[in-house]
C-alpha atoms as a PDB file:
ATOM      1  CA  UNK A   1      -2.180 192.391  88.631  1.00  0.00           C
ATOM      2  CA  UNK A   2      -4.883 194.679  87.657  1.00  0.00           C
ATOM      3  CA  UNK A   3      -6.631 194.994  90.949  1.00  0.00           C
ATOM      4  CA  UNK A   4      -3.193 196.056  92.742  1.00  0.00           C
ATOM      5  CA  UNK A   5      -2.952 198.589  90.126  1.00  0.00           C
ATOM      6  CA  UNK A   6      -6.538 199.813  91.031  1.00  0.00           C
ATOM      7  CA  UNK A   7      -5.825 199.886  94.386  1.00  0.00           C
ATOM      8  CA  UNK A   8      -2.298 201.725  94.453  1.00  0.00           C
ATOM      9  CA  UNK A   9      -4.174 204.188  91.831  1.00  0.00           C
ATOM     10  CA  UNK A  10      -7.306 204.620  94.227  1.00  0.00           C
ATOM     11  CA  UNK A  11      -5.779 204.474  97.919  1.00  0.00           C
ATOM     12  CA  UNK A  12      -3.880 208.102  99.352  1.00  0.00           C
ATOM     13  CA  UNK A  13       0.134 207.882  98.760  1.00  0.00           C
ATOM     14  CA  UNK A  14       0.887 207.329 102.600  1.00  0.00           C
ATOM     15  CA  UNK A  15      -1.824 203.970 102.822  1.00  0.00           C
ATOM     16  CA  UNK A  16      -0.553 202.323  99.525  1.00  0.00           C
ATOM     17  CA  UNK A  17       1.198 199.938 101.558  1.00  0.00           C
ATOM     18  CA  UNK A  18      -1.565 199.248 104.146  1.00  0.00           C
ATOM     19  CA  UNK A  19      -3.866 198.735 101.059  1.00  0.00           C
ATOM     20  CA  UNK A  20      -1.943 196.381  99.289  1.00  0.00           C
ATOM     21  CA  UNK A  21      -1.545 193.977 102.317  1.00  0.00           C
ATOM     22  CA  UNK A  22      -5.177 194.027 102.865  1.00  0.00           C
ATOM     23  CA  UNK A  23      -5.433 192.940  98.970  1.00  0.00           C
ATOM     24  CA  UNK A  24      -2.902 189.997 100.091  1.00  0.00           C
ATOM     25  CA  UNK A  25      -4.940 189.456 103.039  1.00  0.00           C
ATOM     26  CA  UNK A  26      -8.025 188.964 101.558  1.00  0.00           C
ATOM     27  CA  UNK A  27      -6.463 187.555  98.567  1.00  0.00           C
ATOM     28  CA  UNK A  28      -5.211 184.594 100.903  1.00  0.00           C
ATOM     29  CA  UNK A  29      -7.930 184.000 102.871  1.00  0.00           C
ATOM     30  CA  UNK A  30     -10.670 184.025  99.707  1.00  0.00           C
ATOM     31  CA  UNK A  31      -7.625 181.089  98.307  1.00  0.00           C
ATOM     32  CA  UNK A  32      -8.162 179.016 101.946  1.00  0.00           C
ATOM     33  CA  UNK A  33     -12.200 179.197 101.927  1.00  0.00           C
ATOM     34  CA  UNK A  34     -12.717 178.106  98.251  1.00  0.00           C
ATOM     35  CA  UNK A  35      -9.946 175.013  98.261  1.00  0.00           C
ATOM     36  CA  UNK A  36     -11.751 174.189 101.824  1.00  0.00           C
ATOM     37  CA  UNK A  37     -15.033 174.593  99.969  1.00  0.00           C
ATOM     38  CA  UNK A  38     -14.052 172.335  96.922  1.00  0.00           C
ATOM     39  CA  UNK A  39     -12.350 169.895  99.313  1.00  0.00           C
ATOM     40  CA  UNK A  40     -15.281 169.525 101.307  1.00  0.00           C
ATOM     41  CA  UNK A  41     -18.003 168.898  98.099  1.00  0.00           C
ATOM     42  CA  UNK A  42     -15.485 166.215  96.590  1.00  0.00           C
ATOM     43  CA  UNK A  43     -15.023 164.543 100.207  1.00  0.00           C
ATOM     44  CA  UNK A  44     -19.252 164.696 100.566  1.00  0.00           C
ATOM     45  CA  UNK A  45     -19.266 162.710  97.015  1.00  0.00           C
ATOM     46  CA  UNK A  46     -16.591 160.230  97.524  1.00  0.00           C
ATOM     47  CA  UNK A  47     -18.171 156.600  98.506  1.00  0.00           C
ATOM     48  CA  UNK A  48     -16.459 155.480 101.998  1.00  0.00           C
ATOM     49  CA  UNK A  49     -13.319 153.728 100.688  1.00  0.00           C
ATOM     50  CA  UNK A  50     -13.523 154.900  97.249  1.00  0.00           C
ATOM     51  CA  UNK A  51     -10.160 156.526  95.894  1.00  0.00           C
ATOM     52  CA  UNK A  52     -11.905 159.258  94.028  1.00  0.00           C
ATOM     53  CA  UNK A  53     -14.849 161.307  94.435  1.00  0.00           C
ATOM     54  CA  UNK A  54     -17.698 159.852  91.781  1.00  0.00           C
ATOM     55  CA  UNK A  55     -19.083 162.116  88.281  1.00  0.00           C
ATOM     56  CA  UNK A  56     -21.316 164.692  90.164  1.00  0.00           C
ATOM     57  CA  UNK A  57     -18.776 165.464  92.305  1.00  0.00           C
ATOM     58  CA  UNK A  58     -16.881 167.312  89.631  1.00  0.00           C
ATOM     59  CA  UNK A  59     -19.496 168.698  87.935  1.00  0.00           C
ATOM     60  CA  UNK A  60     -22.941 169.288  88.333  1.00  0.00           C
ATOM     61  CA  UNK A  61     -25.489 167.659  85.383  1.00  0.00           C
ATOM     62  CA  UNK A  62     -26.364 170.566  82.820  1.00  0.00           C
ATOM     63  CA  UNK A  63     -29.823 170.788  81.195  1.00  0.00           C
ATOM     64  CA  UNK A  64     -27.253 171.741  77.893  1.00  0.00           C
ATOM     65  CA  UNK A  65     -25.473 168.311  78.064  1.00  0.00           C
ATOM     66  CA  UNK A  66     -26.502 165.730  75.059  1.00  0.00           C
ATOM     67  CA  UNK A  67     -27.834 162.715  76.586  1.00  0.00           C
ATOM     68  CA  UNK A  68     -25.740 160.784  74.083  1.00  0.00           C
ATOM     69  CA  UNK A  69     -22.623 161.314  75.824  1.00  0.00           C
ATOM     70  CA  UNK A  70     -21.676 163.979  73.211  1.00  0.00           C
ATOM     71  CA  UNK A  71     -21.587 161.417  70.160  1.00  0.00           C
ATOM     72  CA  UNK A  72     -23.577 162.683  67.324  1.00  0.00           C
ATOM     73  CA  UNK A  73     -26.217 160.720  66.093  1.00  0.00           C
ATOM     74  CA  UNK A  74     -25.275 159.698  62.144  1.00  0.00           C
ATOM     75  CA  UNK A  75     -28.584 159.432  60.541  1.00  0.00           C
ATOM     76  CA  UNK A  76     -28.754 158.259  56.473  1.00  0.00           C
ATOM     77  CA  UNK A  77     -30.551 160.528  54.848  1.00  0.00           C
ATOM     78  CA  UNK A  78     -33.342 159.148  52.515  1.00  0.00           C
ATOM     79  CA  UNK A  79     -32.916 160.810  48.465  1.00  0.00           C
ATOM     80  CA  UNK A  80     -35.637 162.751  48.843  1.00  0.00           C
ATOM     81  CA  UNK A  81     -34.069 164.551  52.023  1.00  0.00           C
ATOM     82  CA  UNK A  82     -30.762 164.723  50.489  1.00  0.00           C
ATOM     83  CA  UNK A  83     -32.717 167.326  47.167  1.00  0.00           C
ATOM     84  CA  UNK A  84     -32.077 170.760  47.718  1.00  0.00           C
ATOM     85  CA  UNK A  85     -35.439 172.551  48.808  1.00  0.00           C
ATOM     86  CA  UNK A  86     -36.727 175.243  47.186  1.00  0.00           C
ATOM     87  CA  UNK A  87     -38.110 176.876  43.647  1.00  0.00           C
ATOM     88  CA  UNK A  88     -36.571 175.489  40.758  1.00  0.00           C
END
């Protein structure tokens, strides 16, 4: 709603309605390209007879993602590791 109100603001009184449909327009159009996009990288990583697309074809791998799957290694901590560091 904020970009209508920046174009009604920015376009003369008498093209306020010509602007507007262009926003629609283009609004439309930029909706039909990226669900054609999206539609077209899940249908390049579905497997031929598969019923959905595999992993990657969600999401691509992240150099940020924990190899671990996410769980969080628990690791006992020895005594020594456990003292509080520092002058005493």
């Amino acid at each position: 709603m904020a970009m209508a109100n920046l174009i009604v603001a920015a376009a003369p009184q008498r093209d306020v309605g010509i602007a507007t449909g262009m926003n629609a327009v283009m609004r439309t159009i930029g909706m039909a390209l990226g669900s054609a996009l999206w539609a077209a990288i899940l249908a390049g990583a579905t497997a031929p007879r598969a019923a959905f697309a595999s992993e990657h074809g969600y999401a691509s791998p992240s150099p940020w993602r924990p190899r671990n799957g996410g769980r969080r290694r628990m690791r006992r901590r020895s005594a020594a590791a456990r003292r509080p560091r520092g002058r005493v």
